[in-house]
PDB file of N, CA and C in Angstrom:
ATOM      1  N   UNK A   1      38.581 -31.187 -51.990  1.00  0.00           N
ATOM      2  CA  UNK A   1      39.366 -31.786 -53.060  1.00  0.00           C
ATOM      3  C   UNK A   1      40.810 -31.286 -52.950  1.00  0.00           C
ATOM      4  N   UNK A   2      41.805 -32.009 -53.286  1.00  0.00           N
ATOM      5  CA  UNK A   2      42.925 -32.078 -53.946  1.00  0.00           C
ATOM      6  C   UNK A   2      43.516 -31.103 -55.049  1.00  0.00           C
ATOM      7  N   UNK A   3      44.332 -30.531 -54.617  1.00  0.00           N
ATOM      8  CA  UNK A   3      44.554 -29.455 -56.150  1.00  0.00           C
ATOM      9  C   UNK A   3      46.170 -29.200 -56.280  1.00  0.00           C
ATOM     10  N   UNK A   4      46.559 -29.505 -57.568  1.00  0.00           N
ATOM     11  CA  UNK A   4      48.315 -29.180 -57.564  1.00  0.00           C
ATOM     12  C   UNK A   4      48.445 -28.316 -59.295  1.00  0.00           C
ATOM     13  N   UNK A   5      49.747 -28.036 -58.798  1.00  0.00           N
ATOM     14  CA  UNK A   5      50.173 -26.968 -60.206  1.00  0.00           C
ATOM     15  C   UNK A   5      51.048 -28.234 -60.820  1.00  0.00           C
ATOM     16  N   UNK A   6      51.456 -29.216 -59.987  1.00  0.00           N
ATOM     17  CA  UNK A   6      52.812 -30.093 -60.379  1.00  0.00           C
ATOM     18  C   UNK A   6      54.156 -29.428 -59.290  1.00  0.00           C
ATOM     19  N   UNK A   7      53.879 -28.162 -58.285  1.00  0.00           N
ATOM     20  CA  UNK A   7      54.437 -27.870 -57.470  1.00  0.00           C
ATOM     21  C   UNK A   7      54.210 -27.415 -56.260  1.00  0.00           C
ATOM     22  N   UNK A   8      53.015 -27.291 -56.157  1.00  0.00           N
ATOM     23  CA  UNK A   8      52.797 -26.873 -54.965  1.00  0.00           C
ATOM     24  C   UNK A   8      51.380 -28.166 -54.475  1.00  0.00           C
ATOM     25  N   UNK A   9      50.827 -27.953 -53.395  1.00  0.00           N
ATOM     26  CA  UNK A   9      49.809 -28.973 -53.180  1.00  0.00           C
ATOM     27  C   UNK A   9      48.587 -28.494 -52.213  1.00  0.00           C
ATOM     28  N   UNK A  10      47.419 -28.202 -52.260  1.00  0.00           N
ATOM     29  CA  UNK A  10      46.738 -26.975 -51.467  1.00  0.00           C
ATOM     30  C   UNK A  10      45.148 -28.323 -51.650  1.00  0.00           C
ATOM     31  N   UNK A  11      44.487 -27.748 -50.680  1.00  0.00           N
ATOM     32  CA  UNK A  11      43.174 -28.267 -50.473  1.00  0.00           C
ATOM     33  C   UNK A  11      42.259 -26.762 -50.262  1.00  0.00           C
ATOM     34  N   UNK A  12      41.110 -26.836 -51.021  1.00  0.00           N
ATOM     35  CA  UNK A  12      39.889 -26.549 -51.016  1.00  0.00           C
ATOM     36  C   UNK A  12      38.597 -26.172 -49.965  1.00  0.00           C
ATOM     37  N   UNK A  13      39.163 -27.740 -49.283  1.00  0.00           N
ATOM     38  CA  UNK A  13      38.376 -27.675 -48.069  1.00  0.00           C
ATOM     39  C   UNK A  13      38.914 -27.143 -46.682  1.00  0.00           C
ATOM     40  N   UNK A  14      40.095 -27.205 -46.544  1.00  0.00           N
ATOM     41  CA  UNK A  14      40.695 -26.900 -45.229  1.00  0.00           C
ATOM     42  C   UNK A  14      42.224 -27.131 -45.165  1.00  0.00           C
ATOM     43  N   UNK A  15      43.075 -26.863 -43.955  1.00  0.00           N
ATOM     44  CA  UNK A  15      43.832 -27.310 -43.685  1.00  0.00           C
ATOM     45  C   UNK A  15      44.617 -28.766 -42.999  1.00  0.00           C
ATOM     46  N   UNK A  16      42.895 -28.887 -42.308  1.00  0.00           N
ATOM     47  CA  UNK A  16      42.979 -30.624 -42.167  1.00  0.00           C
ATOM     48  C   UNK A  16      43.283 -31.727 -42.986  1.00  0.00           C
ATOM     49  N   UNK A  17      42.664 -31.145 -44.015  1.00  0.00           N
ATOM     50  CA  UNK A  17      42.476 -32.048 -45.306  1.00  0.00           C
ATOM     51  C   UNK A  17      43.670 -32.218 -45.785  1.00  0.00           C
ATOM     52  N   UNK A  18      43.869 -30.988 -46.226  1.00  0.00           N
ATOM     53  CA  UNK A  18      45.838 -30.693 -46.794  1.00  0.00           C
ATOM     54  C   UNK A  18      46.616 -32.020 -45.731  1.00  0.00           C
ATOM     55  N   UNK A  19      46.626 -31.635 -44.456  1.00  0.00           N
ATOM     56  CA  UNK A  19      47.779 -32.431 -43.957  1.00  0.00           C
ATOM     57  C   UNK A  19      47.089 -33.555 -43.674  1.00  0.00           C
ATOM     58  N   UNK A  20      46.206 -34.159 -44.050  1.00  0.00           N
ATOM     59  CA  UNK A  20      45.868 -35.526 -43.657  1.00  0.00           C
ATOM     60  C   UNK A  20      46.440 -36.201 -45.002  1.00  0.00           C
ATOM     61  N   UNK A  21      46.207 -35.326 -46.190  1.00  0.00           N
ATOM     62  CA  UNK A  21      46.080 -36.197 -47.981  1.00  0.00           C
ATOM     63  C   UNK A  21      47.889 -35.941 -47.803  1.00  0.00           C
ATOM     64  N   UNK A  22      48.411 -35.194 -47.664  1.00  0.00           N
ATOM     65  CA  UNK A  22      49.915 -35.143 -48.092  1.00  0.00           C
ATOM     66  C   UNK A  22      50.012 -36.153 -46.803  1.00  0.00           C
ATOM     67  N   UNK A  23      50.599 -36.346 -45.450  1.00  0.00           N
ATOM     68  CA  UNK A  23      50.524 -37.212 -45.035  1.00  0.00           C
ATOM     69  C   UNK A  23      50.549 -38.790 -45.569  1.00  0.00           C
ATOM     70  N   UNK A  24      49.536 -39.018 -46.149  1.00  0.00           N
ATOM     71  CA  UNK A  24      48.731 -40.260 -46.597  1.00  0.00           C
ATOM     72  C   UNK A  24      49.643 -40.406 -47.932  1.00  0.00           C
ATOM     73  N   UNK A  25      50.370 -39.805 -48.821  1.00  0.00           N
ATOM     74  CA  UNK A  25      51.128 -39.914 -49.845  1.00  0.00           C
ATOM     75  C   UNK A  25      52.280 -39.802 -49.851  1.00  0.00           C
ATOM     76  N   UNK A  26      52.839 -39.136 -48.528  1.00  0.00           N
ATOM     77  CA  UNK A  26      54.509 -39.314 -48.149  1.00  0.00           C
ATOM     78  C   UNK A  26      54.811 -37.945 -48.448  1.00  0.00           C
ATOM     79  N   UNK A  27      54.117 -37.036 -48.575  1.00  0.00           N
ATOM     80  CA  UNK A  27      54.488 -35.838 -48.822  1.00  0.00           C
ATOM     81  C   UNK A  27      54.950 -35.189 -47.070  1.00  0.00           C
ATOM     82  N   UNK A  28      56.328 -35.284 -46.289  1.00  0.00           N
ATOM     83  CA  UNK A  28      56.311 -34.729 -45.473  1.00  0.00           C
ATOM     84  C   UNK A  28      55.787 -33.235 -45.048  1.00  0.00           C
ATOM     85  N   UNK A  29      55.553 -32.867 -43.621  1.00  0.00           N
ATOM     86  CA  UNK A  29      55.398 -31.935 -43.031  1.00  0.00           C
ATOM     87  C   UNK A  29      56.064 -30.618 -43.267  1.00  0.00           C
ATOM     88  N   UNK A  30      57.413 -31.270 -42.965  1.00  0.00           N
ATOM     89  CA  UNK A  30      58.388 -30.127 -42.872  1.00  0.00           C
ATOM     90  C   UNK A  30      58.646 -29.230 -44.685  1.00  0.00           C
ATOM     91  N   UNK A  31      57.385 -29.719 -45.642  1.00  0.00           N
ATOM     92  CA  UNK A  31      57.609 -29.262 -46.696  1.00  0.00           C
ATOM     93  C   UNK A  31      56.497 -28.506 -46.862  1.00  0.00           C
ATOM     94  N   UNK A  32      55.882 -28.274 -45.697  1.00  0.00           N
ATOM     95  CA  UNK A  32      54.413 -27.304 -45.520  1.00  0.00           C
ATOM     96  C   UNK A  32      54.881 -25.713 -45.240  1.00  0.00           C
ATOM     97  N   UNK A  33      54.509 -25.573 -45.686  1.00  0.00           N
ATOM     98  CA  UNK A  33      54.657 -23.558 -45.905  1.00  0.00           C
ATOM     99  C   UNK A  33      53.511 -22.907 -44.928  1.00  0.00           C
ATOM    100  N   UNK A  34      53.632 -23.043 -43.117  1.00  0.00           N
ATOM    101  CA  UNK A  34      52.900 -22.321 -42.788  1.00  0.00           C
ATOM    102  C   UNK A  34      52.868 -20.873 -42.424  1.00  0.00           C
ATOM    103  N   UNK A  35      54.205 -20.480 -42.693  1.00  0.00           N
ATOM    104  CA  UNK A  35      54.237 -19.110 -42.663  1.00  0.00           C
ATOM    105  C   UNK A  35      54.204 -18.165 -44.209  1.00  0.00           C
ATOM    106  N   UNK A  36      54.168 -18.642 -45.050  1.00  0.00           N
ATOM    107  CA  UNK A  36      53.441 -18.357 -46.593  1.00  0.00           C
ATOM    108  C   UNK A  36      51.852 -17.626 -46.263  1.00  0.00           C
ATOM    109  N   UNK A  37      52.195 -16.553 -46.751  1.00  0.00           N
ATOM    110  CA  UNK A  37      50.164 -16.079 -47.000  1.00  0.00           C
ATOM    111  C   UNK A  37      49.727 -16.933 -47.569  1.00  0.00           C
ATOM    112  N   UNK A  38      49.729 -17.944 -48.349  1.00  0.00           N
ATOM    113  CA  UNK A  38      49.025 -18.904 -49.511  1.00  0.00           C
ATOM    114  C   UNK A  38      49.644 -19.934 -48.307  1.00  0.00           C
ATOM    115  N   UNK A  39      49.086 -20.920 -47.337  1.00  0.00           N
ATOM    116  CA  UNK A  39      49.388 -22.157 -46.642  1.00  0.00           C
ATOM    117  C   UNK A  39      49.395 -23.207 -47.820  1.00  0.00           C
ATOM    118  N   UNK A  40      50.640 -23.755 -48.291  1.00  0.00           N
ATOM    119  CA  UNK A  40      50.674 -24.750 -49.349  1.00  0.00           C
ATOM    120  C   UNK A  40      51.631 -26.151 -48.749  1.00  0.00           C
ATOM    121  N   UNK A  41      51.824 -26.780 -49.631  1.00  0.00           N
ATOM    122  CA  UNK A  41      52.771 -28.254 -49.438  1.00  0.00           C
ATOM    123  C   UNK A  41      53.780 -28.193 -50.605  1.00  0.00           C
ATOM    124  N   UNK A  42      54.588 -27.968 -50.561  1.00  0.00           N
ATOM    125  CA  UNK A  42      55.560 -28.415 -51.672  1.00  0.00           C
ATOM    126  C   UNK A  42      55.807 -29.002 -51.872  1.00  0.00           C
ATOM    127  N   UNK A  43      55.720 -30.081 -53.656  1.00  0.00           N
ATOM    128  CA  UNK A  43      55.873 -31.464 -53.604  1.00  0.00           C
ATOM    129  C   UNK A  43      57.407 -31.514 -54.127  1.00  0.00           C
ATOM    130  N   UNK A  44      58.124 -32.239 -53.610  1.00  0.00           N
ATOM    131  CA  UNK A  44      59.309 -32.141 -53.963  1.00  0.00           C
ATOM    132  C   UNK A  44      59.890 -32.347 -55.303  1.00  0.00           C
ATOM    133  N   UNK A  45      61.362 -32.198 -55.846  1.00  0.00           N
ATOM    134  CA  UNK A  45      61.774 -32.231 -57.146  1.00  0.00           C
ATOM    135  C   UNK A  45      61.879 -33.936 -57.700  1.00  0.00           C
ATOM    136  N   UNK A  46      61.928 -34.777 -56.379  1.00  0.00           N
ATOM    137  CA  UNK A  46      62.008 -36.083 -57.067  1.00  0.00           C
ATOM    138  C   UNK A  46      60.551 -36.486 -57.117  1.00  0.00           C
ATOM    139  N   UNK A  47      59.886 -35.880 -56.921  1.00  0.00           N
ATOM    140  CA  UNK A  47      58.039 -36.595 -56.761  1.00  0.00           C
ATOM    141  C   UNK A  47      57.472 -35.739 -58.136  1.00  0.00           C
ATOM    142  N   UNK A  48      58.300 -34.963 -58.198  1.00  0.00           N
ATOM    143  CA  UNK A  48      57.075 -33.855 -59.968  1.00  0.00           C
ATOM    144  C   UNK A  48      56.785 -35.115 -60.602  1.00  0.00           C
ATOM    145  N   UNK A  49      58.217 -35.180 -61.264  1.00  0.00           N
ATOM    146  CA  UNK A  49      57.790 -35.815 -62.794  1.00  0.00           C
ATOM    147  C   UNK A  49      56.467 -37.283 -62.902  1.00  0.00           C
ATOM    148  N   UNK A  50      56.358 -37.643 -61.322  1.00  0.00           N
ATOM    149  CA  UNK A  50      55.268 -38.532 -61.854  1.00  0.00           C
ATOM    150  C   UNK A  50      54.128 -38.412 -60.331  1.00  0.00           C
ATOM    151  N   UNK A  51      54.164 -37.229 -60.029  1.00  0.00           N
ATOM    152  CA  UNK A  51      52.841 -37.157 -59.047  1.00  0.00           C
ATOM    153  C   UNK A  51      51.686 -37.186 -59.174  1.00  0.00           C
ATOM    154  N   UNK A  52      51.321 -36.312 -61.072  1.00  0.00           N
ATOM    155  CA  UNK A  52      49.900 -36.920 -61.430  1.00  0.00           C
ATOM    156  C   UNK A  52      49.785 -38.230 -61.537  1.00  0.00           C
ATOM    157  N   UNK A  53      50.620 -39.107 -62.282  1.00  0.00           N
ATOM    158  CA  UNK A  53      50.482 -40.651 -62.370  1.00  0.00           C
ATOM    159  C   UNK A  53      50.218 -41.234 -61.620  1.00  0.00           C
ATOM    160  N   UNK A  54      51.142 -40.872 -59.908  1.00  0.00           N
ATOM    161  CA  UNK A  54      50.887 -41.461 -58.931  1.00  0.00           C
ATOM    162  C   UNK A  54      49.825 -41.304 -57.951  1.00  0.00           C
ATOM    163  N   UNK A  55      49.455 -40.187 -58.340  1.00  0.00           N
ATOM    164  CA  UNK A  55      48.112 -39.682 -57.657  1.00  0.00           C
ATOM    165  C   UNK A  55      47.261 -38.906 -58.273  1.00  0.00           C
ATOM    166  N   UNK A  56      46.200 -39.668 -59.266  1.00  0.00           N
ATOM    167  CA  UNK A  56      45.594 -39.458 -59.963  1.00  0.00           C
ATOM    168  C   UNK A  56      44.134 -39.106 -59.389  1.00  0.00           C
ATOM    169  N   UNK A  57      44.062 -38.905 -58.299  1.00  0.00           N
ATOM    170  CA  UNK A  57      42.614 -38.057 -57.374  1.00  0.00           C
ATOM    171  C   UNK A  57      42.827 -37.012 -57.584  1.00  0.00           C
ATOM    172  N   UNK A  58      44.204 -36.205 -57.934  1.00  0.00           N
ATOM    173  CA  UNK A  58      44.759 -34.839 -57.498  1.00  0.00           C
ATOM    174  C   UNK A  58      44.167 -34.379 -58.835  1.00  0.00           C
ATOM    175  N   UNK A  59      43.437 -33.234 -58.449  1.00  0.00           N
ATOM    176  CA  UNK A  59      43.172 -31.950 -59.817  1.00  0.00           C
ATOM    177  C   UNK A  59      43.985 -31.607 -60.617  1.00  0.00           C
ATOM    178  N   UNK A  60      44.720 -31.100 -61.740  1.00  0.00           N
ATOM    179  CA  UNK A  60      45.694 -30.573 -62.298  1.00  0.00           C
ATOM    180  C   UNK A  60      45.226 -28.742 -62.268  1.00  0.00           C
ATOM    181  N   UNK A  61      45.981 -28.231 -61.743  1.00  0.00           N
ATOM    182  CA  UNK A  61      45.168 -26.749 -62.006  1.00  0.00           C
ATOM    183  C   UNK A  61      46.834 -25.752 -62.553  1.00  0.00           C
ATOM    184  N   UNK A  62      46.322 -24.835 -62.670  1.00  0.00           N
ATOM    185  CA  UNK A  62      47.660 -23.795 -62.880  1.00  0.00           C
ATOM    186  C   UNK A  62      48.021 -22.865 -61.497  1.00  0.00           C
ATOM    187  N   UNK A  63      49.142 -22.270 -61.302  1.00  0.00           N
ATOM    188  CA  UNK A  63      49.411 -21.494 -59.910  1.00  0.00           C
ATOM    189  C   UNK A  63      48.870 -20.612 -59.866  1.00  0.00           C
ATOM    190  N   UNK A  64      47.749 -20.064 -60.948  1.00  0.00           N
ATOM    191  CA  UNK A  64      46.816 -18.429 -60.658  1.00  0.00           C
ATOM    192  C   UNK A  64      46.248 -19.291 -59.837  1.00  0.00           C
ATOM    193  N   UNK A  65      45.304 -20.551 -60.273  1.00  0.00           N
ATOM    194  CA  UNK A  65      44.756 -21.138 -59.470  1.00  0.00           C
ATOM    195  C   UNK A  65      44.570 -21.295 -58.236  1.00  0.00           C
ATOM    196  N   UNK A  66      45.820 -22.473 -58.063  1.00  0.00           N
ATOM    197  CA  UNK A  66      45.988 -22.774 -56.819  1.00  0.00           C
ATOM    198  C   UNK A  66      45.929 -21.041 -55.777  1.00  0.00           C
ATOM    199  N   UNK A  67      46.103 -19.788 -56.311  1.00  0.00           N
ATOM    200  CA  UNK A  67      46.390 -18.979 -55.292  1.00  0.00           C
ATOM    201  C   UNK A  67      44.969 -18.394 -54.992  1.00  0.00           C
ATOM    202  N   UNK A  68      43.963 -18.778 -56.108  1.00  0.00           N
ATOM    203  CA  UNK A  68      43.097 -18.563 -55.694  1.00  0.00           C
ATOM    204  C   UNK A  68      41.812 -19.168 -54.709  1.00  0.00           C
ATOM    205  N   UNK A  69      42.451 -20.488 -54.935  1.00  0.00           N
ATOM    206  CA  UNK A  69      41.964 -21.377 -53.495  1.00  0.00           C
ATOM    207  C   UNK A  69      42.550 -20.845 -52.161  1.00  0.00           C
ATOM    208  N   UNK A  70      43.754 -20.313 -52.278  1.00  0.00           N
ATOM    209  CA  UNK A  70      44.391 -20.237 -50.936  1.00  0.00           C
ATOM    210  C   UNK A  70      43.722 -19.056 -50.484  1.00  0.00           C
ATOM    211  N   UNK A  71      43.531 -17.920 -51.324  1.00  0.00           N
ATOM    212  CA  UNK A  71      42.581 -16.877 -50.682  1.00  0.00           C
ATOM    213  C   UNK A  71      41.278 -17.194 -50.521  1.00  0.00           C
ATOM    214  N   UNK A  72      40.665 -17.969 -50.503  1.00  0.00           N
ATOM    215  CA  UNK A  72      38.944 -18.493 -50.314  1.00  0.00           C
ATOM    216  C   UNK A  72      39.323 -18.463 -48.940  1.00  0.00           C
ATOM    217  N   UNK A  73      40.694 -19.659 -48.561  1.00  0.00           N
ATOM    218  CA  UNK A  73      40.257 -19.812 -47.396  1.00  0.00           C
ATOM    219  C   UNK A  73      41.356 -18.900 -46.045  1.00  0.00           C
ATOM    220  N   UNK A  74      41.322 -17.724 -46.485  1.00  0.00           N
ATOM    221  CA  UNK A  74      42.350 -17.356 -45.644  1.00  0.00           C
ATOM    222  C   UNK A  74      40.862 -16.065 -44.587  1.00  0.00           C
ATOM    223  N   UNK A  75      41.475 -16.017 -43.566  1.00  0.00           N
ATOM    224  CA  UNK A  75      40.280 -15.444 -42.873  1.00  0.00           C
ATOM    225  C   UNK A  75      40.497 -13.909 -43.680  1.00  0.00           C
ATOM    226  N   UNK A  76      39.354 -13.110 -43.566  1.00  0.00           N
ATOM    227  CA  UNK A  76      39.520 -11.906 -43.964  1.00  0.00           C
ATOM    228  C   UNK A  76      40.224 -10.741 -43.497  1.00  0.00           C
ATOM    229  N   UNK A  77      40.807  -9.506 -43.902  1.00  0.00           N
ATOM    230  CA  UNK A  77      41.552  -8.740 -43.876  1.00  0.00           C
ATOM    231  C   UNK A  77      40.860  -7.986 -42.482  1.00  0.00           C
ATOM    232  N   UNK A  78      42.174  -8.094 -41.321  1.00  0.00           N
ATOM    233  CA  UNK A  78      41.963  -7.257 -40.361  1.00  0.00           C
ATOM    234  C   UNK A  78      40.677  -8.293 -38.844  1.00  0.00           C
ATOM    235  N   UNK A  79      40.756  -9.400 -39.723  1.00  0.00           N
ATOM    236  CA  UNK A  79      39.611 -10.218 -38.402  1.00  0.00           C
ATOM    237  C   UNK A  79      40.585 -10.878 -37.442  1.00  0.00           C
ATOM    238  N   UNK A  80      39.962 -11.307 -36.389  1.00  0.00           N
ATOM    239  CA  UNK A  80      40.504 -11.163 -34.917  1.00  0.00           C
ATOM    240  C   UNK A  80      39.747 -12.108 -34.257  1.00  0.00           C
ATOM    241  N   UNK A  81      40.192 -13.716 -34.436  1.00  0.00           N
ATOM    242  CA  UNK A  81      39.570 -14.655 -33.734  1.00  0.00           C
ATOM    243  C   UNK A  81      38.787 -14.273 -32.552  1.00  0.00           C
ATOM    244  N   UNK A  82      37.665 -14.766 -31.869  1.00  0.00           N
ATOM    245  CA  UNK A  82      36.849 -14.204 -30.938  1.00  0.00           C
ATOM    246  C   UNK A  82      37.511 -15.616 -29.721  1.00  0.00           C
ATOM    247  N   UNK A  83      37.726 -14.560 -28.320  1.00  0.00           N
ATOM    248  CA  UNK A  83      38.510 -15.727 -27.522  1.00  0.00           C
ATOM    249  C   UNK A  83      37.169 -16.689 -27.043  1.00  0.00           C
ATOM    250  N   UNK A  84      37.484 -18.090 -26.431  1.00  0.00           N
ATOM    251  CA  UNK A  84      36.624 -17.922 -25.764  1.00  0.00           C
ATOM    252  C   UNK A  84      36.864 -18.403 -24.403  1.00  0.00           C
ATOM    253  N   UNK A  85      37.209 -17.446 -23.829  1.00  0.00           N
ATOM    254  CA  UNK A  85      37.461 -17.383 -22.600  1.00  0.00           C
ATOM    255  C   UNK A  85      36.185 -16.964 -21.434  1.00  0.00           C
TER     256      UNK A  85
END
């Protein structure tokens, strides 16, 4: 699922998801925060005032929230992808 504060824009399920749904709504790339500990989308200042209206799939949540989705999916402290080489 879909989840916004009204400023930021984060998915639940993955990072695929994130950039496929912003994508699909005009929310550019270059407004993706991948160097942020919390990987988010920033919806811009001319899209707030009517992004729930316009995209009414999207959750309404608050930013404790949203930060607590972003830590579900962040790998855990100190792990070390396994190569596979």
């Amino acid at each position: 699922m879909i989840y916004s504060d009204g400023i930021h824009v984060v998915s639940d399920i993955g990072l695929e998801d994130l950039h496929t749904y912003c994508q699909s709504v005009g929310i550019k790339r270059c407004w993706y925060h991948s160097s942020s500990k919390h990987k988010h989308y920033d919806i811009p200042k001319r899209k707030r005032a009517t992004f729930f209206v316009d995209h009414p799939e999207v959750k309404q949540i608050s930013g404790k929230e949203i930060v607590e989705i972003c830590k579900k999916l962040e790998p855990p402290t100190g792990f070390e992808p396994v190569s596979s080489d």
